[in-house]
N, C-alpha and C. Protein backbone atom coordinates (compact mmCIF):
# COMPACT_ATOMS: atom_id res chain seq x y z
N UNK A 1 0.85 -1.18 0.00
CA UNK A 1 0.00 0.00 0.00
C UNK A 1 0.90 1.25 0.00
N UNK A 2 0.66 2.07 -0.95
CA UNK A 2 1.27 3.41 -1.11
C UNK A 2 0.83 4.58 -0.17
N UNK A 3 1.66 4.81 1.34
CA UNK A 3 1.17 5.50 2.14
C UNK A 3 1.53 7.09 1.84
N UNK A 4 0.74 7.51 2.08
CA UNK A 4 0.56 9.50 1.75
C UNK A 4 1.48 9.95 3.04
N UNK A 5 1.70 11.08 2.86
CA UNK A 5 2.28 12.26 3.51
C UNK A 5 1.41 12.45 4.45
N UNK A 6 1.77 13.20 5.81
CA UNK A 6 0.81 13.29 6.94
C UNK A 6 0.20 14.82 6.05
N UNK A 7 1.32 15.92 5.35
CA UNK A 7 0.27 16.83 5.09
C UNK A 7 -0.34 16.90 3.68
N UNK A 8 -0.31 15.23 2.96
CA UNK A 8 -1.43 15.56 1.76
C UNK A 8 -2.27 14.96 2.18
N UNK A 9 -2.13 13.79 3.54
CA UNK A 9 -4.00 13.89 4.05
C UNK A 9 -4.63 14.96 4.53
N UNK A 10 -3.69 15.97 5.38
CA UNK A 10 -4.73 16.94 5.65
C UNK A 10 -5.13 17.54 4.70
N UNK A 11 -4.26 18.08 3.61
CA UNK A 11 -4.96 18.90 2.76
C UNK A 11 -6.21 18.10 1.75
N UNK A 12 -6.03 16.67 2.25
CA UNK A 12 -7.23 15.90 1.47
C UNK A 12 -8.57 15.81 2.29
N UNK A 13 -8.38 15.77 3.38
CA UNK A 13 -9.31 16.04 4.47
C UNK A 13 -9.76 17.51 4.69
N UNK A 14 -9.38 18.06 4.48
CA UNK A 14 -9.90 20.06 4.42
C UNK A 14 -10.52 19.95 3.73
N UNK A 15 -9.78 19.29 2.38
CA UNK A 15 -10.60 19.78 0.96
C UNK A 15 -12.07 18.88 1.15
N UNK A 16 -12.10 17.34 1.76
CA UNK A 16 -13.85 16.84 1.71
C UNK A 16 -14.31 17.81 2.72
N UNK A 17 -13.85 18.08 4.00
CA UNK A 17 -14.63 18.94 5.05
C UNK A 17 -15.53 19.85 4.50
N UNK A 18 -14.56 21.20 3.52
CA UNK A 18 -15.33 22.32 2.68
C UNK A 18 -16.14 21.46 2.11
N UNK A 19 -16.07 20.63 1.32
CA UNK A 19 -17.34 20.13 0.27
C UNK A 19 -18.26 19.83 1.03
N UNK A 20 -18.24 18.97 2.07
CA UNK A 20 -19.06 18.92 2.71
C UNK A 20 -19.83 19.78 3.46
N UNK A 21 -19.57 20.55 3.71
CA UNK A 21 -19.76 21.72 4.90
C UNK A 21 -20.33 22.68 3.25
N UNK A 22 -19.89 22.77 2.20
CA UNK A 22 -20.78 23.57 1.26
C UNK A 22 -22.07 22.53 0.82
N UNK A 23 -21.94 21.24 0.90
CA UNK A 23 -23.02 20.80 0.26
C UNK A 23 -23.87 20.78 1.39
N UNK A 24 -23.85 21.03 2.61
CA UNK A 24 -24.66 21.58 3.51
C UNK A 24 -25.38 22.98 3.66
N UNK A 25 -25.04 23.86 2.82
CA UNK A 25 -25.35 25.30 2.58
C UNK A 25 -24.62 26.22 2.89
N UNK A 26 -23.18 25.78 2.87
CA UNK A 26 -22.32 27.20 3.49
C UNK A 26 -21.74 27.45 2.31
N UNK A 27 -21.18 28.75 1.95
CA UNK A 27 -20.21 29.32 1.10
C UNK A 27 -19.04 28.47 1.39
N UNK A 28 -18.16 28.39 0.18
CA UNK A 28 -16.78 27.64 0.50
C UNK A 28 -15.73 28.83 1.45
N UNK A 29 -16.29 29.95 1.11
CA UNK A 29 -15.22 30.74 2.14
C UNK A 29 -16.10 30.50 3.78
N UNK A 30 -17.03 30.36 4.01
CA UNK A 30 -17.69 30.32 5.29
C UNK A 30 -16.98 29.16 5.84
N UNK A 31 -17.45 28.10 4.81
CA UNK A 31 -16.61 26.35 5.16
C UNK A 31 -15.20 26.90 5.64
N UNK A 32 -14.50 27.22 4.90
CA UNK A 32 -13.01 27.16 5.40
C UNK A 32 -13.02 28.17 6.28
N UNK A 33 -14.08 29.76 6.36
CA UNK A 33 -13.00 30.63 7.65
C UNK A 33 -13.96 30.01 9.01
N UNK A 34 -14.66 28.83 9.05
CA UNK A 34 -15.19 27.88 10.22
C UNK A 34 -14.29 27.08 10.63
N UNK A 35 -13.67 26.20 9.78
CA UNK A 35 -12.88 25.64 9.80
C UNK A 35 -11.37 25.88 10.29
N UNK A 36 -11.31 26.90 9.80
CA UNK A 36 -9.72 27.71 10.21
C UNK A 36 -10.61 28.67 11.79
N UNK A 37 -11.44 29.13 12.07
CA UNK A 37 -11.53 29.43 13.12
C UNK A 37 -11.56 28.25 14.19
N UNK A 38 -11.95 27.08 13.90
CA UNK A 38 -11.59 26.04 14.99
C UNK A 38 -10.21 25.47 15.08
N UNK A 39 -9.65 25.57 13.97
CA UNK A 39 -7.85 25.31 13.97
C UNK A 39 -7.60 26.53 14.85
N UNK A 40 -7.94 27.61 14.72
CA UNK A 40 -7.19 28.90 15.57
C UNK A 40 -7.57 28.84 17.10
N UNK A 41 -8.61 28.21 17.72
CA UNK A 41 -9.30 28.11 18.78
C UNK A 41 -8.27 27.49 19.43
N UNK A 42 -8.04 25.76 18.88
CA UNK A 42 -7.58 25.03 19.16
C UNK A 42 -5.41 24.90 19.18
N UNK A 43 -5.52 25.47 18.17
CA UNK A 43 -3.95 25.64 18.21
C UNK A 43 -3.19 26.50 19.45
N UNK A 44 -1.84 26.08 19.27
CA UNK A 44 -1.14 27.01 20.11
C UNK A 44 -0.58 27.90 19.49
N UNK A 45 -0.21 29.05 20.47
CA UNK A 45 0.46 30.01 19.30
C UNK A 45 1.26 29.98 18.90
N UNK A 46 2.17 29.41 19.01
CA UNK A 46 3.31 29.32 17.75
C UNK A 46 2.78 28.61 16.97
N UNK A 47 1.91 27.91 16.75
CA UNK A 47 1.23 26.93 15.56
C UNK A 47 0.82 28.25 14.56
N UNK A 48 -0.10 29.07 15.48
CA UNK A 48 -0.76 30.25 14.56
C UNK A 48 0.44 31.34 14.37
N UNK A 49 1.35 31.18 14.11
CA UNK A 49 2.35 32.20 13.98
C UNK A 49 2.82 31.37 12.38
N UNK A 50 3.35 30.20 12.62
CA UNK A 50 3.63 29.48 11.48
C UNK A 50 2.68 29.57 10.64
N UNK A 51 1.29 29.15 11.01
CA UNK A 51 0.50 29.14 9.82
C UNK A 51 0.43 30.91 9.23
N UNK A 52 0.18 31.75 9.73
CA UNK A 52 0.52 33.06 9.23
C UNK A 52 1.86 33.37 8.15
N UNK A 53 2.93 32.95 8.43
CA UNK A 53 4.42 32.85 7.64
C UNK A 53 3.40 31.67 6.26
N UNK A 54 2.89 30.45 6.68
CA UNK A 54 2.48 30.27 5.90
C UNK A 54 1.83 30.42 4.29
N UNK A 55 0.99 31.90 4.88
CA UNK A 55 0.14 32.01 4.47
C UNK A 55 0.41 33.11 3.12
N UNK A 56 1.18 33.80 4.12
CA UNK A 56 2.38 35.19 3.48
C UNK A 56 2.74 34.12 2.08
N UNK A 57 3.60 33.18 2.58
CA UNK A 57 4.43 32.50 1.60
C UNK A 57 3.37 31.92 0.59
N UNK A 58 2.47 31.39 0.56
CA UNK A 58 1.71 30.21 0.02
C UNK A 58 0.69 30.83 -0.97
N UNK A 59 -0.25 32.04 -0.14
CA UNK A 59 -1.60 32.27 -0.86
C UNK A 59 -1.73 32.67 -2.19
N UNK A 60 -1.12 33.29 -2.33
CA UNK A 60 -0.69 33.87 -3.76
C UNK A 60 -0.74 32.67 -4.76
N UNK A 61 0.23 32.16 -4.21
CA UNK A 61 0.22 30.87 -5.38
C UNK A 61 -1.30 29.99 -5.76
N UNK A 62 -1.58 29.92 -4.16
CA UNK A 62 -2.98 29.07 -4.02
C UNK A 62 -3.86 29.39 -4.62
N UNK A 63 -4.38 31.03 -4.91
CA UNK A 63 -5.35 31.88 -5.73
C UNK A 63 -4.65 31.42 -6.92
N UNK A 64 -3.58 31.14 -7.42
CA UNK A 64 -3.43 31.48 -9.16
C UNK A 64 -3.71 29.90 -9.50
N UNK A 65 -3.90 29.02 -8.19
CA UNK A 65 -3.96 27.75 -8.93
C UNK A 65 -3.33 26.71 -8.84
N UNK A 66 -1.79 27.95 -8.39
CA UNK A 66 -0.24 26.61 -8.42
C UNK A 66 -0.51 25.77 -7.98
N UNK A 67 -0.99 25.52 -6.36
CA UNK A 67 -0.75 24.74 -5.56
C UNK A 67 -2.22 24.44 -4.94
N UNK A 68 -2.31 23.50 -4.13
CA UNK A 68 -3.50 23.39 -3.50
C UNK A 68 -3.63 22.98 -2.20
């Protein structure tokens, strides 16, 4: 069995959560800033410091498509 990366399950697991959570009636931005508000609840802060550097680094790309 060809085992995955711990972070392309999460990002495979985010991505059914939103679908799910939109095929329930939410906007996909509602789905994810719900979603990322319970990651922020729950994290520590240096977790939410990284994901911020993250985000700087990443989003850009994520809007044009690059990456997912």
């Amino acid at each position: 069995m060809n085992q995955k990366q711990p972070s392309d399950l999460i990002v495979e697991v985010f991505a059914v959560a939103v679908s799910e959570l939109v095929v329930l009636g939410l906007t996909r931005e509602e789905a994810v800033l719900g979603l990322l508000s319970q990651a922020a609840v729950q994290a520590n802060p240096g977790a939410m410091v990284h994901a911020a550097v993250l985000h700087q680094k990443f989003h850009t790309e994520f809007e044009k498509g690059e990456i997912c």
